[in-house]
C-alpha atoms as a PDB file:
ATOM      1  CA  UNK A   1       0.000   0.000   0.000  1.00  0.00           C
ATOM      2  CA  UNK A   2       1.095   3.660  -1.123  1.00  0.00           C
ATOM      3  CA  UNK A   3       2.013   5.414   1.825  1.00  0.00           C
ATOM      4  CA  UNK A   4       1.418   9.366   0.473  1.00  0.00           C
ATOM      5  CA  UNK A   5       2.666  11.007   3.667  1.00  0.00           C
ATOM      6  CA  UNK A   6       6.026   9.598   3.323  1.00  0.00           C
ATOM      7  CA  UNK A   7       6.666  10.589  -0.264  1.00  0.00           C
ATOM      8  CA  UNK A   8       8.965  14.498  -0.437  1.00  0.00           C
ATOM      9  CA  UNK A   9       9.880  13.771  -4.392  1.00  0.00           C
ATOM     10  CA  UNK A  10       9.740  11.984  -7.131  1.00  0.00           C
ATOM     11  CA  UNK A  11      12.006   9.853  -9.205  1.00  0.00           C
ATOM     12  CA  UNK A  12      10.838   9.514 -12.967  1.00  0.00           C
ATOM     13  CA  UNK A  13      11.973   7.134 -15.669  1.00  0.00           C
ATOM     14  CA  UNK A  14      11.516   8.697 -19.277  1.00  0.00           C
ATOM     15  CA  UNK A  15      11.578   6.154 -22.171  1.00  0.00           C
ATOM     16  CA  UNK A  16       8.054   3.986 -22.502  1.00  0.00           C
ATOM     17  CA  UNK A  17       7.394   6.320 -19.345  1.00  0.00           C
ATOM     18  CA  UNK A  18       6.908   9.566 -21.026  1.00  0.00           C
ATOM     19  CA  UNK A  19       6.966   8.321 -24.558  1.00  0.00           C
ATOM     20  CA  UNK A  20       7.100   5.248 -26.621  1.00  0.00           C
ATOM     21  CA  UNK A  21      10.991   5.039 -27.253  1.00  0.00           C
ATOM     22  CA  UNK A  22      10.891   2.358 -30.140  1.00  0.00           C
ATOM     23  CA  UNK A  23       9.807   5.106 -32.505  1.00  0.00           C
ATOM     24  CA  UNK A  24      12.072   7.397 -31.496  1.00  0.00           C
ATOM     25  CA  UNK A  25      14.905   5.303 -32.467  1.00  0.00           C
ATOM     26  CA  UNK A  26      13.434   3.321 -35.845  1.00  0.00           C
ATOM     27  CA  UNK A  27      13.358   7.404 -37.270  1.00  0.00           C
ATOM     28  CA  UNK A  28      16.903   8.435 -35.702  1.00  0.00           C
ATOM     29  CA  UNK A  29      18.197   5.177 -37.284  1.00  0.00           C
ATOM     30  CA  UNK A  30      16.699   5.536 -40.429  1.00  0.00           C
ATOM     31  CA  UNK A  31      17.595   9.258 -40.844  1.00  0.00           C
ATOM     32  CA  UNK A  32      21.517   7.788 -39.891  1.00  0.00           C
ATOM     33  CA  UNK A  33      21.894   5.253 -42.381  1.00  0.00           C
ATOM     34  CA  UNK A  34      20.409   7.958 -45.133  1.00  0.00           C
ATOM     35  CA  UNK A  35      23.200  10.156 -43.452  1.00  0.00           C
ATOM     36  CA  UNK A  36      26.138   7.713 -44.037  1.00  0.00           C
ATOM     37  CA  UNK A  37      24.574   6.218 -47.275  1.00  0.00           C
ATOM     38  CA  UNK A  38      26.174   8.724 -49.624  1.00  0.00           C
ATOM     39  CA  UNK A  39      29.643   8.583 -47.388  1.00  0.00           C
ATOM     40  CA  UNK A  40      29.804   5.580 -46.309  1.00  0.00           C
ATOM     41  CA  UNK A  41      27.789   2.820 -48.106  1.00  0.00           C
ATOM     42  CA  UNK A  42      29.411  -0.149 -46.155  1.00  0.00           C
ATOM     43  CA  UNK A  43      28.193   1.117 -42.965  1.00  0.00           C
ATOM     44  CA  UNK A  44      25.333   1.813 -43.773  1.00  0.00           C
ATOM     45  CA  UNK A  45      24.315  -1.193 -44.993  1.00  0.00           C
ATOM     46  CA  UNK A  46      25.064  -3.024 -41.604  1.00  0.00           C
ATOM     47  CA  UNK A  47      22.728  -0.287 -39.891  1.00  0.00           C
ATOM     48  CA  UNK A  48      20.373  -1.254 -42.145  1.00  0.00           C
ATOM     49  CA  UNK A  49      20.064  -5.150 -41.484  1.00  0.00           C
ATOM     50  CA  UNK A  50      18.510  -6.117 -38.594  1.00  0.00           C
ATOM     51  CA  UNK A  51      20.629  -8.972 -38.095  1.00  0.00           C
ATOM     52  CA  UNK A  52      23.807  -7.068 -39.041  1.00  0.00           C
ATOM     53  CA  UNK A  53      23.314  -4.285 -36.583  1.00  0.00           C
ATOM     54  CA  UNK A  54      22.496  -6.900 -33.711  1.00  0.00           C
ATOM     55  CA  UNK A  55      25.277  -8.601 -34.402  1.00  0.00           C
ATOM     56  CA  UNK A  56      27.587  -5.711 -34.650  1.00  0.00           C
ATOM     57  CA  UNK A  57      26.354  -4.745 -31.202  1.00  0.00           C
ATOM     58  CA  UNK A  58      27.091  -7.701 -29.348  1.00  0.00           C
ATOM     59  CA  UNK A  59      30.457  -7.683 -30.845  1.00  0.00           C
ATOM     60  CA  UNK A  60      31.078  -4.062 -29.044  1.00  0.00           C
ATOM     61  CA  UNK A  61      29.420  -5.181 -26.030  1.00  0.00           C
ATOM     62  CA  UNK A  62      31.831  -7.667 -25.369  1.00  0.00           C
ATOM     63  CA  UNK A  63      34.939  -5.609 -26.786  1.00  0.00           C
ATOM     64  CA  UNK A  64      33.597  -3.248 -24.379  1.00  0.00           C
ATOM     65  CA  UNK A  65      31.692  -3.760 -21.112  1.00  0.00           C
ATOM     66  CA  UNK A  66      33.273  -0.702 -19.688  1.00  0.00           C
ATOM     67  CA  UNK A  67      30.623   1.437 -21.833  1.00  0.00           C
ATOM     68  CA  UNK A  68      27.625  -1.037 -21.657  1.00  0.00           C
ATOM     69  CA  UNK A  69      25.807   1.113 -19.531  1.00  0.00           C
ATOM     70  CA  UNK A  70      26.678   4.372 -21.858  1.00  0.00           C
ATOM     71  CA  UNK A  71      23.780   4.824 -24.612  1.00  0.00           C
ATOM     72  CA  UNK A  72      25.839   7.174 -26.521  1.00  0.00           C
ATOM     73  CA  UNK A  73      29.330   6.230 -25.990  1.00  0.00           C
ATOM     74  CA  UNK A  74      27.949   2.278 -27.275  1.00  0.00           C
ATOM     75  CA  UNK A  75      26.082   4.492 -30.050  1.00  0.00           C
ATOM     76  CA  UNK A  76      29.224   6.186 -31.082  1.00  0.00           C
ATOM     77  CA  UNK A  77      31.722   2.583 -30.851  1.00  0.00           C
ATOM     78  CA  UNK A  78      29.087   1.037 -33.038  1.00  0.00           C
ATOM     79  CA  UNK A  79      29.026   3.419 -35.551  1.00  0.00           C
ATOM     80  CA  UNK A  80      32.825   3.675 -35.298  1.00  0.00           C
ATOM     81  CA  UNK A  81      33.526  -0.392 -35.398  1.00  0.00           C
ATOM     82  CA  UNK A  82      31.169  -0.184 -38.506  1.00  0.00           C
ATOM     83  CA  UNK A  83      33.567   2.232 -40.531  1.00  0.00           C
ATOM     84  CA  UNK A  84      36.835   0.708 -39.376  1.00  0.00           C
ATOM     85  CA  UNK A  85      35.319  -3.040 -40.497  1.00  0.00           C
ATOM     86  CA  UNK A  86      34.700  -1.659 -43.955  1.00  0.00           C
ATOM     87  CA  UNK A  87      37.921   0.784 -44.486  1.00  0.00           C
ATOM     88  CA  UNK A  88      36.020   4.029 -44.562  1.00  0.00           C
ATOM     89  CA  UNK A  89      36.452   6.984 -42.521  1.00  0.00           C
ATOM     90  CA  UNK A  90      36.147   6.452 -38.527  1.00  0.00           C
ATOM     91  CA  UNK A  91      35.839  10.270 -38.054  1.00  0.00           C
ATOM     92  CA  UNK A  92      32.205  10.325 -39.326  1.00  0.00           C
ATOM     93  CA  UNK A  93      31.604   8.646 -36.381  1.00  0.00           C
ATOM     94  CA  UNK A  94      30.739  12.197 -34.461  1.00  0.00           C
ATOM     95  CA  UNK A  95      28.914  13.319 -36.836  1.00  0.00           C
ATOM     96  CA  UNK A  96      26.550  10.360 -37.413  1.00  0.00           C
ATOM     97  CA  UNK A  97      25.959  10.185 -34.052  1.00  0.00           C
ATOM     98  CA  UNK A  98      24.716  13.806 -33.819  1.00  0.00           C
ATOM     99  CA  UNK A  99      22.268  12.892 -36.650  1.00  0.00           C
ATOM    100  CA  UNK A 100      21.353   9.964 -34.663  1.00  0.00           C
ATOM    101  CA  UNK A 101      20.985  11.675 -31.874  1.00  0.00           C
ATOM    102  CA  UNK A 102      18.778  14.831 -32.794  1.00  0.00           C
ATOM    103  CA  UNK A 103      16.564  12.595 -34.473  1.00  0.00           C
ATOM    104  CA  UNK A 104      16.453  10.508 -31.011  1.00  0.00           C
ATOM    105  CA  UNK A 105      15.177  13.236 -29.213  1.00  0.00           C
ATOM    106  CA  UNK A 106      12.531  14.053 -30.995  1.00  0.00           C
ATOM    107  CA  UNK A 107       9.718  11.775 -29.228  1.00  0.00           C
ATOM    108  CA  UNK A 108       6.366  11.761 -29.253  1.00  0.00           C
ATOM    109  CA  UNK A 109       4.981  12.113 -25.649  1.00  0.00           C
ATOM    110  CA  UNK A 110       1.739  10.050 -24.204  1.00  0.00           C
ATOM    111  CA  UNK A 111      -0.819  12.697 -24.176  1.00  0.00           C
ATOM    112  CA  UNK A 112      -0.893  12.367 -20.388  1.00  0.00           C
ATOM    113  CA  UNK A 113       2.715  12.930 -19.874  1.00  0.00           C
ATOM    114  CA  UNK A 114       2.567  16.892 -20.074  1.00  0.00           C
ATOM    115  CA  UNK A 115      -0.312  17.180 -17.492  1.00  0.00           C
ATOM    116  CA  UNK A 116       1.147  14.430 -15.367  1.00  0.00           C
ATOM    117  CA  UNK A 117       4.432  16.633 -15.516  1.00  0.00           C
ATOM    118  CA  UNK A 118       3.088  20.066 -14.379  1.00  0.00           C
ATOM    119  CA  UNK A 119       0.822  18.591 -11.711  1.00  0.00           C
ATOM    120  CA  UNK A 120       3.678  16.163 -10.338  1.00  0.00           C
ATOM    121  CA  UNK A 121       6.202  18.860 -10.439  1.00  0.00           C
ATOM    122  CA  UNK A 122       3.527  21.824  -9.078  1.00  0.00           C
ATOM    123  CA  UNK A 123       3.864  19.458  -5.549  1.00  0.00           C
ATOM    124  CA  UNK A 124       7.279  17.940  -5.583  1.00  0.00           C
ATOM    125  CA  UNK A 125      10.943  17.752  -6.455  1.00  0.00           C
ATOM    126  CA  UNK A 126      10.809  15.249 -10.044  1.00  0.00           C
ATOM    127  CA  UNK A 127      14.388  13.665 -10.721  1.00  0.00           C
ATOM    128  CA  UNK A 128      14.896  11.751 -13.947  1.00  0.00           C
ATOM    129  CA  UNK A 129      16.350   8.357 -13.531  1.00  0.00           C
ATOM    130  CA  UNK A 130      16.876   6.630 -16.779  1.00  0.00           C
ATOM    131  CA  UNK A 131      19.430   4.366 -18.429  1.00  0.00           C
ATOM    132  CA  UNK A 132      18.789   5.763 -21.469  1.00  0.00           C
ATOM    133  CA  UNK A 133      20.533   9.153 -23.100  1.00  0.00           C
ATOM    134  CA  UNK A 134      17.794  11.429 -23.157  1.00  0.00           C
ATOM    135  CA  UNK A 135      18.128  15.036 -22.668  1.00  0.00           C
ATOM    136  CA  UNK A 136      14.710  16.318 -20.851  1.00  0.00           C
ATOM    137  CA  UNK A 137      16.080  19.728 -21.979  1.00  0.00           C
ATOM    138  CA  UNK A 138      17.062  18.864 -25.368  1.00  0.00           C
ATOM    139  CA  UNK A 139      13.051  17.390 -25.673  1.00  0.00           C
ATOM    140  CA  UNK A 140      11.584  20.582 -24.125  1.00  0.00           C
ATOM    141  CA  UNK A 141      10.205  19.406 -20.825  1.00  0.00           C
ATOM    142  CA  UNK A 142      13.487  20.311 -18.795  1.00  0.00           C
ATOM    143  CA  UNK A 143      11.860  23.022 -16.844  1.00  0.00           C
ATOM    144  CA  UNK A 144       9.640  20.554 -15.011  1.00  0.00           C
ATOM    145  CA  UNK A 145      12.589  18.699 -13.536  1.00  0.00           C
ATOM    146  CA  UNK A 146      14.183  19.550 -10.554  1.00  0.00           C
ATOM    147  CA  UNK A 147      17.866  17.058 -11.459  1.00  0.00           C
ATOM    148  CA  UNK A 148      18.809  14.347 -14.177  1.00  0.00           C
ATOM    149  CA  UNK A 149      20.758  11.446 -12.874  1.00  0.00           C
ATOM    150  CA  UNK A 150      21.179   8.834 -15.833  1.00  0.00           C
ATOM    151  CA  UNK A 151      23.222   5.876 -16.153  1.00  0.00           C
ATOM    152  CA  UNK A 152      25.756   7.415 -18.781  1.00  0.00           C
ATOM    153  CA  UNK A 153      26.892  10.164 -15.957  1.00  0.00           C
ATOM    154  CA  UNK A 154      26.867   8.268 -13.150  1.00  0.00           C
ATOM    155  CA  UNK A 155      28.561   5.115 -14.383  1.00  0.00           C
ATOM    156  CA  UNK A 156      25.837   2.869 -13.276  1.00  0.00           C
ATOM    157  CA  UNK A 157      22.628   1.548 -14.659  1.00  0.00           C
ATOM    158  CA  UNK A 158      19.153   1.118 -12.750  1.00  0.00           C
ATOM    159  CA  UNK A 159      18.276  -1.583 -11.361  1.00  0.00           C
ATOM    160  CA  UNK A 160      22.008  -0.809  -9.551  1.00  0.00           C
ATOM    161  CA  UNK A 161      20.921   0.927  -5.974  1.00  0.00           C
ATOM    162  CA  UNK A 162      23.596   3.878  -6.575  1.00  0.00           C
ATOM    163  CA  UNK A 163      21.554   5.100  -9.203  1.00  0.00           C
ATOM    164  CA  UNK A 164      18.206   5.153  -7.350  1.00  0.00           C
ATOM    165  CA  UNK A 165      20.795   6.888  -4.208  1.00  0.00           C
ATOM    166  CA  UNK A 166      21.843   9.247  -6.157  1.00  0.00           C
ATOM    167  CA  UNK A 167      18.379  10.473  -7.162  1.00  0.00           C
ATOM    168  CA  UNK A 168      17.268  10.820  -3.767  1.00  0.00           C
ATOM    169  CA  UNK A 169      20.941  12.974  -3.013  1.00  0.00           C
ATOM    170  CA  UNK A 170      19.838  15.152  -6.165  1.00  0.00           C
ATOM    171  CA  UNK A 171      16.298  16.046  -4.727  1.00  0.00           C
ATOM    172  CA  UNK A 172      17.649  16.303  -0.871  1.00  0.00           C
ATOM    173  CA  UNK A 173      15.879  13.718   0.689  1.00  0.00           C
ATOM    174  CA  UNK A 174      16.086  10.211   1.973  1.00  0.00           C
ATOM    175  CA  UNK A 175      15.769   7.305   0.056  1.00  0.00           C
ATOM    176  CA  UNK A 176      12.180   6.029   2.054  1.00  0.00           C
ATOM    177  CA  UNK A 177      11.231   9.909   0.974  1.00  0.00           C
ATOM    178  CA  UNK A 178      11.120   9.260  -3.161  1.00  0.00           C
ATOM    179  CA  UNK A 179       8.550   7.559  -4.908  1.00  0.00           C
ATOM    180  CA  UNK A 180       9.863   5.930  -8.140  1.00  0.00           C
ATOM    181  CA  UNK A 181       7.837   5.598 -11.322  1.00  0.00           C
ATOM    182  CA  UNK A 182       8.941   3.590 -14.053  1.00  0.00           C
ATOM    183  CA  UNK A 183       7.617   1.189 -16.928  1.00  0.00           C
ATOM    184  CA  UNK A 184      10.060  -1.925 -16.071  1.00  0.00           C
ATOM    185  CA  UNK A 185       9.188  -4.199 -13.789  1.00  0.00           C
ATOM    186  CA  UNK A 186      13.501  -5.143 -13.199  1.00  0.00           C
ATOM    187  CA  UNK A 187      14.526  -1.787 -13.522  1.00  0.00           C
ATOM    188  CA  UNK A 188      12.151   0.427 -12.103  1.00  0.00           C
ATOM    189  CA  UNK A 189       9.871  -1.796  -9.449  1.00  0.00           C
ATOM    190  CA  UNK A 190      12.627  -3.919  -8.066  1.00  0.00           C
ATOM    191  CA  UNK A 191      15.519  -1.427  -8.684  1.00  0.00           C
ATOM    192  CA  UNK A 192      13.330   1.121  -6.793  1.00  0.00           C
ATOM    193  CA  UNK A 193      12.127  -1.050  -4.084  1.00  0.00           C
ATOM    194  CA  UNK A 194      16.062  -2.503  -3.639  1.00  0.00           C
ATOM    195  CA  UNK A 195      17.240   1.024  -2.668  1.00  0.00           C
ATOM    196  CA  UNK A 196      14.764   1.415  -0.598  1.00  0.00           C
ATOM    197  CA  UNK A 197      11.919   3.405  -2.259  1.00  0.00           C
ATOM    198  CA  UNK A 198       8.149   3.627  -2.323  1.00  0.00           C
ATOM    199  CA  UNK A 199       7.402   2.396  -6.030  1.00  0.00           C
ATOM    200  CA  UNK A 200       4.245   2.773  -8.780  1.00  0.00           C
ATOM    201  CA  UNK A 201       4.791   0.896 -11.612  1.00  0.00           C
ATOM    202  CA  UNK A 202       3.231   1.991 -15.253  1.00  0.00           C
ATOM    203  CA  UNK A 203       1.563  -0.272 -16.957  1.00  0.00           C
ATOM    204  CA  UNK A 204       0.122   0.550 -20.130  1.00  0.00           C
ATOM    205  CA  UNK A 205      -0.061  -2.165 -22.055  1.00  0.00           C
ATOM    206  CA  UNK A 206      -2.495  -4.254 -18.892  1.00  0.00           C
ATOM    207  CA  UNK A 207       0.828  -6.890 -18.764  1.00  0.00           C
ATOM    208  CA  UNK A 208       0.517  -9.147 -16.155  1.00  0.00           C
ATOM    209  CA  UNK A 209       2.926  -8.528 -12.755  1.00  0.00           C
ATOM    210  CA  UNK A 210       5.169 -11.730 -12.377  1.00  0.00           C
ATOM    211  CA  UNK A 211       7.902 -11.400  -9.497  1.00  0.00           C
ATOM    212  CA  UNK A 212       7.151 -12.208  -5.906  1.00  0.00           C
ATOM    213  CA  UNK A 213       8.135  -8.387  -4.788  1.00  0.00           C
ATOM    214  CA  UNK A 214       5.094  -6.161  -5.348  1.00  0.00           C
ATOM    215  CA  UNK A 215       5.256  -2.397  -6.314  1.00  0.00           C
ATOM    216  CA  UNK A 216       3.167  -0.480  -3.628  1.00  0.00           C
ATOM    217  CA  UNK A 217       0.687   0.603  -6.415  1.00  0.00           C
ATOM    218  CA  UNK A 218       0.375   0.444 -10.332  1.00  0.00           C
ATOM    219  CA  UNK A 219      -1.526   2.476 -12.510  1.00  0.00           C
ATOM    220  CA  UNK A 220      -2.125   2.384 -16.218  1.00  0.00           C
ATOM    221  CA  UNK A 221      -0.739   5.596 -17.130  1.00  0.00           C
ATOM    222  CA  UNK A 222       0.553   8.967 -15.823  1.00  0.00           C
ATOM    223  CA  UNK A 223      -3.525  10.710 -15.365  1.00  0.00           C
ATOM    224  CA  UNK A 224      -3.632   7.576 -12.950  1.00  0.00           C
ATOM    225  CA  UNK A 225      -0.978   8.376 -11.101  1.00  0.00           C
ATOM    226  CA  UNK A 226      -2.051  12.234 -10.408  1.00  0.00           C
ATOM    227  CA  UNK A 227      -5.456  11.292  -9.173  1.00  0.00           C
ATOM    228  CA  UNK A 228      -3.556   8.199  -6.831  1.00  0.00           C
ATOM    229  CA  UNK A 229      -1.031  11.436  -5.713  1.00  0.00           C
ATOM    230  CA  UNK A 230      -4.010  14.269  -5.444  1.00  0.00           C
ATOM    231  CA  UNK A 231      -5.819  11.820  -2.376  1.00  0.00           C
ATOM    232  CA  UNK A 232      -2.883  13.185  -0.152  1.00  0.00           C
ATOM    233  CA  UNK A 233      -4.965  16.617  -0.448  1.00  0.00           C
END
């Protein structure tokens, strides 16, 4: 049970919490490979095989674990591998990232995600905790977050308790104090409630909950949450 009187801020995941991220990257990776098509054809055509882009990222997860948890730096040493494996130049790395990138922060928000985000942050401190590389600035919804802790600054990834610690250091309070929202069961639910934290977990698709552990309340999307968070008064 969702204890309201204990909660002082809120820790918010962003991808398939805010917005469908699958989208978001099928258009930045499209928009790459027409980038590098022209200037580099043999990379390209890796990024755009399914099975050729998989296997190309397994190969630089295992080269390098030390940047697993790093969205962009594994973005960048896949893009890089690519060139080097078919002789063409390695510095259009950067720049093929960048168009990767821009086009990755262009997402398409739930239509409860805005609301949800001025009501949340009208009564509390929100801290973004994702493993992912977005930039709530960069999208245009910066001004409703209070800090930004992500796995590619911190050097860990949720469901790791630092991460979830770290949060609760950005917003000033204890650990008991944050409620954590998230989409993923592991990451979120369990992460959250490992380090200690109250925990709702967001489940728009109706999937059914399958660990022991139980989050202290789920909703099916963000307008849920508000009206769970507005019985506190």
């Amino acid at each position: 049970m969702l204890d309201l009187s204990r909660i002082k801020a809120i820790g918010l995941d962003l991808d398939d919490t805010l917005w469908p991220i699958w989208p978001a990257i099928t258009r930045a990776e499209a928009q790459m490979v027409a980038w590098l098509a022209p200037r580099a054809p043999g990379s390209a055509a890796i990024f755009a095989d399914p099975d050729k882009r998989q296997s190309l990222r397994e190969h630089v997860v295992r080269s390098r674990p030390d940047i697993a948890h790093d969205m962009s730096a594994l973005r960048c040493a896949l893009i890089r591998e690519a060139l080097h494996r078919h002789g063409e130049d390695t510095a259009l790395a950067e720049p093929a990232f960048e168009v990767f990138f821009d086009h990755r922060m262009r997402v398409e928000l739930y239509a409860d995600a805005l609301p949800a985000l001025a009501f949340l942050a009208s009564r509390y401190p929100i801290i973004a905790v994702s493993n992912g590389n977005a930039d709530v600035g960069r999208i245009g919804i910066g001004a409703h977050f209070s800090g930004d802790v992500s796995a590619h600054l911190l050097g860990v990834a949720k469901p790791d308790p630092r991460i979830f610690h770290a949060a609760a250091k950005a917003a000033g309070v204890a650990p008991g104090e944050v409620l954590h929202v998230g989409d993923d069961p592991a990451l979120d639910v369990l992460g959250g409630l490992g380090a200690g934290m109250q925990t709702v977990w967001v489940n728009r698709e109706g999937h059914a909950w399958r660990h022991a552990e139980q989050p202290h309340a789920s909703v099916q999307d963000l307008q849920e949450l508000c009206v769970l968070l507005g019985q506190g008064g």
